[in-house]
Protein backbone atom coordinates (compact mmCIF):
# COMPACT_ATOMS: atom_id res chain seq x y z
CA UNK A 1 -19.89 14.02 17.55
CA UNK A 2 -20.02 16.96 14.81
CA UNK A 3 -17.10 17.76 13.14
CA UNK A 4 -16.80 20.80 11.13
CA UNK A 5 -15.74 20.94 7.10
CA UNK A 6 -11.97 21.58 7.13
CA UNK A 7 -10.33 23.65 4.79
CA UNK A 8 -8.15 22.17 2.00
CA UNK A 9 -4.96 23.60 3.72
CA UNK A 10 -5.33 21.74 6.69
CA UNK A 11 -6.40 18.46 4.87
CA UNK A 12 -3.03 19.16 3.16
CA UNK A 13 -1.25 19.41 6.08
CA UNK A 14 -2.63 16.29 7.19
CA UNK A 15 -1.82 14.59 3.78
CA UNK A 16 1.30 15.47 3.66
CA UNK A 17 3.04 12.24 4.74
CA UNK A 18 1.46 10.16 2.62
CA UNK A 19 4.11 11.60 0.32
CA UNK A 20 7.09 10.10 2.04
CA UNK A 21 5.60 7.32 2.95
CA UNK A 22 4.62 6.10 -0.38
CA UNK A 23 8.29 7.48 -1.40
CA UNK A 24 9.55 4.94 0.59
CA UNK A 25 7.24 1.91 -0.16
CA UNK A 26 7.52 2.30 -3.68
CA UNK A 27 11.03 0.90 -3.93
CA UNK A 28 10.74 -1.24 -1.56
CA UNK A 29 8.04 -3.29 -3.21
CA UNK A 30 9.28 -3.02 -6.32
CA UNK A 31 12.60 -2.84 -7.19
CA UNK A 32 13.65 -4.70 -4.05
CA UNK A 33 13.30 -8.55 -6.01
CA UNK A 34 15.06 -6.90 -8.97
CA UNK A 35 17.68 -5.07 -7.16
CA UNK A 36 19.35 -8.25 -5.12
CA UNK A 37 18.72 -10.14 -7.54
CA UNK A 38 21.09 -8.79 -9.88
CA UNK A 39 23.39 -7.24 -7.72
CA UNK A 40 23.82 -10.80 -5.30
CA UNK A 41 22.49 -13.53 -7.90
CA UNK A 42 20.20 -14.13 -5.30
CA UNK A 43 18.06 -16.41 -6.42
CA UNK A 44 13.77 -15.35 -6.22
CA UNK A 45 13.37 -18.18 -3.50
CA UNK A 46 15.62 -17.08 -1.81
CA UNK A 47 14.22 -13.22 -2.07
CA UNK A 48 10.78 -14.40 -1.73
CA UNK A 49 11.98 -15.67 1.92
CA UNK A 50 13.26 -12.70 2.99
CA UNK A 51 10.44 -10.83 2.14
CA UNK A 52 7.37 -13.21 3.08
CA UNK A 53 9.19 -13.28 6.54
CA UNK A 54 10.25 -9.80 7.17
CA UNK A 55 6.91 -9.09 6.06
CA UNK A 56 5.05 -11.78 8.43
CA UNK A 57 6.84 -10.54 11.35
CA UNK A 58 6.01 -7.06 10.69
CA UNK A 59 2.09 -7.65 9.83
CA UNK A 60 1.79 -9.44 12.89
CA UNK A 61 3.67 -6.82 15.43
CA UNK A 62 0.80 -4.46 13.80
CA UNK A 63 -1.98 -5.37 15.77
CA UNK A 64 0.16 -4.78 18.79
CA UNK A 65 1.26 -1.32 17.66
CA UNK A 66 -2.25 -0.64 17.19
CA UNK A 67 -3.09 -1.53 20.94
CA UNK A 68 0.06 0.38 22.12
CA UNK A 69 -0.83 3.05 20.04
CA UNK A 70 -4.77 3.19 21.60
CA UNK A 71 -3.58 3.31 25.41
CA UNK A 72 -1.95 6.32 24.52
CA UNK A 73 -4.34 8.75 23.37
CA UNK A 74 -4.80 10.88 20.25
CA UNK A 75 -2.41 13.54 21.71
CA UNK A 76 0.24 11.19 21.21
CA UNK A 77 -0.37 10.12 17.61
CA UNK A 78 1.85 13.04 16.46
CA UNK A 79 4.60 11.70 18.82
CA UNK A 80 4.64 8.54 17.48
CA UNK A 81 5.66 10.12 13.91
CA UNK A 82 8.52 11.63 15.35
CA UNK A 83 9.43 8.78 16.55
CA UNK A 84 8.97 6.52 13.57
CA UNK A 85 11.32 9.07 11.19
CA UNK A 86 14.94 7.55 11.71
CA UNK A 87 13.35 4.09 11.90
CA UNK A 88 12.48 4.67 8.19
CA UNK A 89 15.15 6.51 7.22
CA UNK A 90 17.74 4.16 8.39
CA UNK A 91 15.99 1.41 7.15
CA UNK A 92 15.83 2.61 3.92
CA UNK A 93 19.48 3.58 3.65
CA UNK A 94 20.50 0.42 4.81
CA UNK A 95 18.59 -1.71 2.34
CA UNK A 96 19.37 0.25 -0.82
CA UNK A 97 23.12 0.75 -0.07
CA UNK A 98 24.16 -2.92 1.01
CA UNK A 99 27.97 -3.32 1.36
CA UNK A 100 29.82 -6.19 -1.12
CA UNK A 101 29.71 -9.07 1.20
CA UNK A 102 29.09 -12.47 0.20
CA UNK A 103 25.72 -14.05 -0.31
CA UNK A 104 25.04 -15.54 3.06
CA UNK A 105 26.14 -12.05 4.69
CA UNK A 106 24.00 -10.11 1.96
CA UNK A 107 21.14 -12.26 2.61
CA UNK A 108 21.17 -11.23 6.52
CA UNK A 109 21.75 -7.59 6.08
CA UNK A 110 18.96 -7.64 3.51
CA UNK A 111 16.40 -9.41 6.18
CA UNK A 112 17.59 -6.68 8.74
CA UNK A 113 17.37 -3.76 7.09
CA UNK A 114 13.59 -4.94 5.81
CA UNK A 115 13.08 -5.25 9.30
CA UNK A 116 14.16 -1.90 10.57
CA UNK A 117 12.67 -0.55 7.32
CA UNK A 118 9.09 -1.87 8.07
CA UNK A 119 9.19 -1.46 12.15
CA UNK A 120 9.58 2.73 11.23
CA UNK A 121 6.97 2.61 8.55
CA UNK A 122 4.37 0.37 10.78
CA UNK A 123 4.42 2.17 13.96
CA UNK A 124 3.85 5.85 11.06
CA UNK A 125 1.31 4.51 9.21
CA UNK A 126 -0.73 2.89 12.13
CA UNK A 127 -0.66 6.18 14.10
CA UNK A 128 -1.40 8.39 10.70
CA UNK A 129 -4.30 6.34 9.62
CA UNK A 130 -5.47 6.39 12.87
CA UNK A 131 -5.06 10.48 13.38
CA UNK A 132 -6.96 10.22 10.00
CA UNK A 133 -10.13 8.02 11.25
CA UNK A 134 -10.51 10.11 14.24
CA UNK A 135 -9.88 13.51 12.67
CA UNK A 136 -13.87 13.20 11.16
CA UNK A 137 -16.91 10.94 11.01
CA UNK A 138 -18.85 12.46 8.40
CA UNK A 139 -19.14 11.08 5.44
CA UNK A 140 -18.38 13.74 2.85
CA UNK A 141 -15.50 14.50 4.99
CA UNK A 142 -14.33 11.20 5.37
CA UNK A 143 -13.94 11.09 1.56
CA UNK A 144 -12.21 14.25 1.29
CA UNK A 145 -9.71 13.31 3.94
CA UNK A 146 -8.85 10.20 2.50
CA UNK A 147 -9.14 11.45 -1.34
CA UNK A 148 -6.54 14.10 -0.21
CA UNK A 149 -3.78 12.01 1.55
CA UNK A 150 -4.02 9.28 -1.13
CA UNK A 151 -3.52 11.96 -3.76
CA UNK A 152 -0.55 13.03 -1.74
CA UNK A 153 0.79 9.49 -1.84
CA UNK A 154 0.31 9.14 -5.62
CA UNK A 155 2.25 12.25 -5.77
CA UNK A 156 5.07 10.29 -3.52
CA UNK A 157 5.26 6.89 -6.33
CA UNK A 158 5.45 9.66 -9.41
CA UNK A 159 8.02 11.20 -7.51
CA UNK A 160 10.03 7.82 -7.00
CA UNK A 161 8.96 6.93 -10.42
CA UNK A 162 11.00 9.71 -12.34
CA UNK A 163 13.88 9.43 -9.50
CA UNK A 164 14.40 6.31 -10.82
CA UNK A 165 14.89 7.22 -14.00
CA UNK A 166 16.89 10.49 -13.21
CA UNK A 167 18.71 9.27 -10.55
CA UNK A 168 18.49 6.74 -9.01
CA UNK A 169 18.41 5.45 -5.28
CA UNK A 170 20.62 7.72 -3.95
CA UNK A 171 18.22 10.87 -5.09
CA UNK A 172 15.17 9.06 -3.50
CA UNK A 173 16.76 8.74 -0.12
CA UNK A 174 17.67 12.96 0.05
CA UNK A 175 13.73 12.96 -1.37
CA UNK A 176 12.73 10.44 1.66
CA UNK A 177 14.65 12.02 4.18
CA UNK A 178 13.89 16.00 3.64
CA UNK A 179 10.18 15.24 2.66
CA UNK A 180 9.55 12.88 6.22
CA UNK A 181 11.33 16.07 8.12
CA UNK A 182 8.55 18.26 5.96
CA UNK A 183 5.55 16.27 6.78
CA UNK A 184 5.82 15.91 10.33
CA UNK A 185 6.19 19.82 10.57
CA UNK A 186 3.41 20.59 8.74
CA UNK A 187 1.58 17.72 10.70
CA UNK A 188 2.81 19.54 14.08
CA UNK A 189 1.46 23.07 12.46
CA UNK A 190 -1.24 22.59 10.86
CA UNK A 191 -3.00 19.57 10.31
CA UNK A 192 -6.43 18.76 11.93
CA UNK A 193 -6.39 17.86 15.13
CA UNK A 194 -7.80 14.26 16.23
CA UNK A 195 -11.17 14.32 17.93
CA UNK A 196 -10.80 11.91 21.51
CA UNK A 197 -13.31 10.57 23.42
CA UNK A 198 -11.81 10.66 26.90
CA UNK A 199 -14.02 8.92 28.22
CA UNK A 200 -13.30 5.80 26.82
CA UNK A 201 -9.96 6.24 25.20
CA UNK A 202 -7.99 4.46 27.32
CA UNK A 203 -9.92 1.13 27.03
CA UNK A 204 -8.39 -1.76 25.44
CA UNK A 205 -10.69 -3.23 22.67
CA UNK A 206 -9.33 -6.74 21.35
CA UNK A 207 -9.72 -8.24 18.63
CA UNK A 208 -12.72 -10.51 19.26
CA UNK A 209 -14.72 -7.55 20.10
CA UNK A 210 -13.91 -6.13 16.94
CA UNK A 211 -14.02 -9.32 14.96
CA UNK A 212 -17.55 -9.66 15.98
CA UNK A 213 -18.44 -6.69 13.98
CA UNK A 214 -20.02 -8.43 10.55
CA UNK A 215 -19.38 -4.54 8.63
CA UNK A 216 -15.82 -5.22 9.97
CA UNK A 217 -15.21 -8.57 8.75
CA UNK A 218 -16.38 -8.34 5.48
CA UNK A 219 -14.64 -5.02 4.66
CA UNK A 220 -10.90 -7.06 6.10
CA UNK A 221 -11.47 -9.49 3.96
CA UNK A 222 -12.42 -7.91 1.19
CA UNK A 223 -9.32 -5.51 1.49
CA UNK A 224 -6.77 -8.52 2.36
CA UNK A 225 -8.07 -10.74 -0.64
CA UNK A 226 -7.88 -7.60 -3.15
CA UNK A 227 -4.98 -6.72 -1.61
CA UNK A 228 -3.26 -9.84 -2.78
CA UNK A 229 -4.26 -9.61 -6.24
CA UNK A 230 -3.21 -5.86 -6.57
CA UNK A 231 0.61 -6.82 -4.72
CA UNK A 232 1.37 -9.77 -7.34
CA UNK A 233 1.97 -7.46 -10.12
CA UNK A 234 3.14 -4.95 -8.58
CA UNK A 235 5.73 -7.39 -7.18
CA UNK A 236 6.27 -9.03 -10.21
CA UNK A 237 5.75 -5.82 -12.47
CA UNK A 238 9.52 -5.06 -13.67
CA UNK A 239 10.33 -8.80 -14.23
CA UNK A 240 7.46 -8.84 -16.64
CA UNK A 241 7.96 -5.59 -18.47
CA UNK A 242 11.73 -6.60 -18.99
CA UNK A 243 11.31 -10.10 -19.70
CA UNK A 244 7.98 -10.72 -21.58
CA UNK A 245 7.63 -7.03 -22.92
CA UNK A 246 11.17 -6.44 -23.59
CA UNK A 247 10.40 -2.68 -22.46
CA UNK A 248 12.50 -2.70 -19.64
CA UNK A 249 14.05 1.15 -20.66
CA UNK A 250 10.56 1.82 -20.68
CA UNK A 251 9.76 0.46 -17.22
CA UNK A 252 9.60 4.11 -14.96
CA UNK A 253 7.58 5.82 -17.69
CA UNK A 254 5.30 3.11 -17.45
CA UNK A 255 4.89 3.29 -13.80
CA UNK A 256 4.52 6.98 -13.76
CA UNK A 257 1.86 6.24 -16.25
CA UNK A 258 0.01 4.17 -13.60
CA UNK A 259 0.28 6.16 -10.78
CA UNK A 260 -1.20 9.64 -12.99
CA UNK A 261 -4.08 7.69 -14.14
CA UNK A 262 -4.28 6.68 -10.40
CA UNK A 263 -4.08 10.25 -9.17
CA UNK A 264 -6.32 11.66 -12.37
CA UNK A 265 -8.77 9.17 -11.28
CA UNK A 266 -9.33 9.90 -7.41
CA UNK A 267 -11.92 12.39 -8.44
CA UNK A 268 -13.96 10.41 -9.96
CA UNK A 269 -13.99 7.88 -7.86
CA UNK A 270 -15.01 10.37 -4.81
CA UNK A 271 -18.21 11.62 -6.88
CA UNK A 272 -19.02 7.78 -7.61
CA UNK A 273 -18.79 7.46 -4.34
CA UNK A 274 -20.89 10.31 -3.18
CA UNK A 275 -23.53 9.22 -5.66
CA UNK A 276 -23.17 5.40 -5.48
CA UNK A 277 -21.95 4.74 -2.42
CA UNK A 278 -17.86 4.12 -1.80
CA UNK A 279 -18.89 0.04 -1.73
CA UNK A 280 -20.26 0.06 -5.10
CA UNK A 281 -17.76 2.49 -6.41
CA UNK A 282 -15.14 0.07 -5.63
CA UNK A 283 -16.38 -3.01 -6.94
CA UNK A 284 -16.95 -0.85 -9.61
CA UNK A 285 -13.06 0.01 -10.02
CA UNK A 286 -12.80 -3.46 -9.26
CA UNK A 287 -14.17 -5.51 -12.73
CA UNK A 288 -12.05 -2.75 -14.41
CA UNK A 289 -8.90 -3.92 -13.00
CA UNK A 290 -10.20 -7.60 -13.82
CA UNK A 291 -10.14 -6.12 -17.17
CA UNK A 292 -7.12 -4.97 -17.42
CA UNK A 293 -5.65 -7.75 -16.34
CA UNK A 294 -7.05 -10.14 -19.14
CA UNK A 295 -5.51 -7.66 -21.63
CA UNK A 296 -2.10 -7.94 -20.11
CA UNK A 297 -2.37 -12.26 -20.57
CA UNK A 298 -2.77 -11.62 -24.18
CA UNK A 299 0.72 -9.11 -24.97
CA UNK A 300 3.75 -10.10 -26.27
CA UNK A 301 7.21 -8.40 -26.43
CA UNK A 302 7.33 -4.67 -27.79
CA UNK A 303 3.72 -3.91 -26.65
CA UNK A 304 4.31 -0.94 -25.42
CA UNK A 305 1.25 0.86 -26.39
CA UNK A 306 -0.97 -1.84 -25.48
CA UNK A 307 0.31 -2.29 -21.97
CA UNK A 308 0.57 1.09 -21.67
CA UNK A 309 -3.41 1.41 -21.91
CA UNK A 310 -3.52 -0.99 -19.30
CA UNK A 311 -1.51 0.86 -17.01
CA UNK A 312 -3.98 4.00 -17.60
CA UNK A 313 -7.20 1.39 -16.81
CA UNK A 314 -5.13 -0.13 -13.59
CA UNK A 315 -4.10 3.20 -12.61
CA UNK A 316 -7.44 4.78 -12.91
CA UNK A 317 -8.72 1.46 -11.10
CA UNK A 318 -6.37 1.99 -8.76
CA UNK A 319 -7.15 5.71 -7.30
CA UNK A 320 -10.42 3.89 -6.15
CA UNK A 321 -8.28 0.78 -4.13
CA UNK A 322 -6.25 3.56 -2.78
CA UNK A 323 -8.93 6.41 -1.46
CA UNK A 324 -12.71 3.89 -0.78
CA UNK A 325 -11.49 0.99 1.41
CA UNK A 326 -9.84 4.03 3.82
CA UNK A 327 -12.74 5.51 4.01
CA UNK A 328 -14.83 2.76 4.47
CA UNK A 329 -13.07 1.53 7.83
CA UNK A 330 -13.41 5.09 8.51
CA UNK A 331 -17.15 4.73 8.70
CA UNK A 332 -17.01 0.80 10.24
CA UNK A 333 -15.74 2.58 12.87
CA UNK A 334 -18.02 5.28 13.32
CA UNK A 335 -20.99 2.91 12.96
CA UNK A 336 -19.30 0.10 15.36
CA UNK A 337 -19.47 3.38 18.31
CA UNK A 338 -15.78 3.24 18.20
CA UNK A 339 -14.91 6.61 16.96
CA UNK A 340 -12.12 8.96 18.90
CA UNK A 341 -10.97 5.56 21.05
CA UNK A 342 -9.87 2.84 19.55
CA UNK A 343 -9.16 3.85 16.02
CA UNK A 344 -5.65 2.49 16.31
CA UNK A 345 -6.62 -1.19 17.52
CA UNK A 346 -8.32 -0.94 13.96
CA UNK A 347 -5.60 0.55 12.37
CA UNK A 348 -3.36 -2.03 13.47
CA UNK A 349 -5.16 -4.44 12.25
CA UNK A 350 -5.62 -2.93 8.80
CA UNK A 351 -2.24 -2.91 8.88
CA UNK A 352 -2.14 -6.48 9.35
CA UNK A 353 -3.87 -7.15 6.35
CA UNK A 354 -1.91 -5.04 4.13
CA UNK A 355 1.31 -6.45 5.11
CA UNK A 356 0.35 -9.85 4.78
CA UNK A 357 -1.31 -9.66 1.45
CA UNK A 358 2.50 -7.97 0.87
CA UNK A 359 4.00 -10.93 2.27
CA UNK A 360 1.54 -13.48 0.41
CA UNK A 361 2.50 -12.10 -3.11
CA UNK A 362 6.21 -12.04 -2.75
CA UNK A 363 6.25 -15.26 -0.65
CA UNK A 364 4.26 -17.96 -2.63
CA UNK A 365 4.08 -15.87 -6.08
CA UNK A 366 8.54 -15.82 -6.16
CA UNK A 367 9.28 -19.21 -5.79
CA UNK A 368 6.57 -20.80 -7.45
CA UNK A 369 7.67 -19.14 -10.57
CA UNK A 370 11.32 -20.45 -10.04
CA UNK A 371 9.51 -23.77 -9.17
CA UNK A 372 7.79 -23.64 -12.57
CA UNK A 373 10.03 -22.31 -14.33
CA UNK A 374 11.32 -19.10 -14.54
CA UNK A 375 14.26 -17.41 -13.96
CA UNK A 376 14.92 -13.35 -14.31
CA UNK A 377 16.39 -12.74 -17.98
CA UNK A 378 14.93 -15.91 -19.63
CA UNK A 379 13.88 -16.28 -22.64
CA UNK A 380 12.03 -19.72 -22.34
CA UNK A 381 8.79 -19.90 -23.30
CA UNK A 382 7.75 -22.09 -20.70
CA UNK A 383 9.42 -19.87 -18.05
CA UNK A 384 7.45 -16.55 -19.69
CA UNK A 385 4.04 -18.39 -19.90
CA UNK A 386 4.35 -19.06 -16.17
CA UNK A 387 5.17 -15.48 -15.51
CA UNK A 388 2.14 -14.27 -17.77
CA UNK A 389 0.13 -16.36 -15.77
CA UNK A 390 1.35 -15.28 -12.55
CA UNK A 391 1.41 -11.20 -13.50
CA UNK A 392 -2.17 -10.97 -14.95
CA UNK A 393 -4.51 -14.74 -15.13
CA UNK A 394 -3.81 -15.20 -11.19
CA UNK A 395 -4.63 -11.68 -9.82
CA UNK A 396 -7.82 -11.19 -12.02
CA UNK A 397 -9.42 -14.29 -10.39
CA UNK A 398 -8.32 -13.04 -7.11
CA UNK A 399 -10.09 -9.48 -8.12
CA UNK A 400 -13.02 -11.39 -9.35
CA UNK A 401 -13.61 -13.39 -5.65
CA UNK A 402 -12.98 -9.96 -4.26
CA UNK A 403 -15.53 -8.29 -6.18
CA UNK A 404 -18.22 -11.04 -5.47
CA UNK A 405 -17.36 -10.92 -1.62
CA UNK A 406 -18.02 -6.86 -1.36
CA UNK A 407 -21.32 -7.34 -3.97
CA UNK A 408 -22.81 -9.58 -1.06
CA UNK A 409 -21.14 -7.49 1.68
CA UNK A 410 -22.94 -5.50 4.23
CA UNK A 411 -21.18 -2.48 3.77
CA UNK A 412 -23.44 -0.54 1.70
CA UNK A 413 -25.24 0.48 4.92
CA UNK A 414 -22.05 1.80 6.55
């Protein structure tokens, strides 16, 4: 089916809550390890458990979602939203603004409120990427749709970046909650509207069937093993920049750093992708993280300038993990005869794989380094080296397998 070119308005509208929704995941990948950790003393195994299994439970409810989501129909995707805001909002609250209990107590509201946190922001994201896949099947369009809500969610982590730094928690939840209320009107009034095959929308399509597809299974794992590599540091990001950089007043600048070379970049990456192909694009942006990554192994405390040019190459490698692998499902899809019916099976189990490379990273990568090591505020060498290793040697060999999986992928003919 033909869809036309929308206008940049409407793509706008329809980007809009990637704002809030990167708003919100910001934090909670982030400064979540750092933030119970020193207000609790909860120790990163401890931490690591909460969030491997908050995170396990959610990644594998996604798939479900997804099939929910499908038997009800594109007109419904908007409803879903709706439903999805005080989910998040709550969540969020809850998990930033613990009360003083004792550790045990602490420990339980934190699982909870990751819980609530992440069922809100699952059933959203599923039913917005899947408004997204069935809003267009054309290629060009397809890019411009996803180059436009990833800018918008680059726009949401600079925006959580300098609250921050200007103040605090508390100003990111008023941010969260007006933005959310924001989005979802301007997704009721004038974002694209989802193009449905009625014919065969209300068919379930499991996960075998779309297992089967060889586009499909190269592109998940692709995404799931990058994935991992890209959530270590960003897990592990603040403990490194305070503890082996000694930069931590520097640590919000930096990220805002990152995410504008992220967001500078997204252009770029959509003409390489035009030209090259979005595949070879992102294996592309791919060896340029790898590179990065070396150069962060070799830095030692007060490097600010050097790690700050690796935040620019990350962040410009970056816009490409954020706006190709989108659009490539986007075109698995269309190619796999699935378009306007089952986008949200898919979704859910894109989902999947972002939440568990999420849950891999803050699972195994947190108590390992306690295991070797490493405790927050050391000064050991012993207990840096190990966190060196983890934060740069461990994702660029996961990068590296990543890249060599998509170079022999199929996807270059999606």
């Amino acid at each position: 089916m033909q869809t036309p070119r929308y206008s940049l308005l409407s793509l706008a509208g329809y980007g809009s809550l990637a704002f809030p929704l990167a708003l919100l995941a910001l934090p909670v990948y982030v400064y979540v390890p750092q933030f119970y950790a020193e207000r609790f003393g909860m120790s990163l195994s401890l931490i690591g458990s909460a969030l491997l299994l908050s995170r396990l439970l959610d990644a594998f409810s996604d798939p479900l979602i997804g099939l929910w989501v499908d038997r009800r129909a594109g007109h419904a995707y908007l409803r879903l939203i709706w439903m999805a805001l005080p989910l998040m909002c709550a969540g969020f609250y809850a998990l930033f603004h613990p009360p003083l209990w004792s550790a045990t107590a602490a420990f339980v509201w934190f699982l909870l409120s990751l819980v609530l946190c992440y069922a809100g922001y699952s059933l959203a994201s599923i039913a917005y990427l899947s408004w997204g896949a069935a809003i267009t099947q054309r290629s060009g369009e397809r890019l411009r749709l996803s180059s436009v809500r990833e800018t918008c969610g680059l726009g949401g982590v600079i925006c959580a970046a300098v609250l921050t730094q200007v103040s605090g928690i508390s100003g990111i939840t008023l941010m969260l909650t007006g933005s959310l209320l924001l989005a979802a009107l301007l997704l009721t009034c004038i974002a694209p509207r989802p193009v449905i095959a009625p014919t065969t929308s209300t068919q379930i399509l499991g996960w075998r069937q779309i297992f089967a597809n060889r586009a499909f299974r190269a592109l998940f794992l692709v995404f799931l093993l990058n994935g991992i590599a890209a959530s270590i540091p960003a897990t592990l990001f603040l403990f490194f920049v305070k503890d082996q950089l000694q930069l931590a007043q520097f640590a919000g600048y930096l990220l805002m750093l990152y995410f504008l070379a992220a967001a500078i970049s997204m252009p770029v990456w959509l003409k390489l992708a035009v030209r090259w192909h979005e595949s070879r694009a992102w294996l592309l942006a791919m060896l340029l993280a790898c590179l990065s990554f070396v150069g962060a192994a070799t830095l030692g405390p007060g490097s600010w300038l050097g790690f700050g040019l690796i935040c620019l190459a990350s962040g410009f490698s970056l816009g490409a993990d954020l706006a190709l692998p989108a659009a490539l499902l986007a075109g698995v899809i269309h190619q796999a005869g699935h378009s306007g019916a089952h986008e949200a099976s898919y979704a859910g189990l894109w989902s999947w794989a972002s939440k568990a490379s999420l849950a891999l990273a803050a699972g195994l990568a947190l108590p390992l380094l306690e295991l070797l090591g490493y405790q927050p505020g050391t000064t050991d060498s012993a207990g840096l080296r190990a966190l060196t290793i983890a934060y740069a040697v461990l994702p660029c060999l996961l990068k590296m397998l990543a890249a060599a999986m998509l170079w022999r992928s199929p996807l270059r003919s999606v």
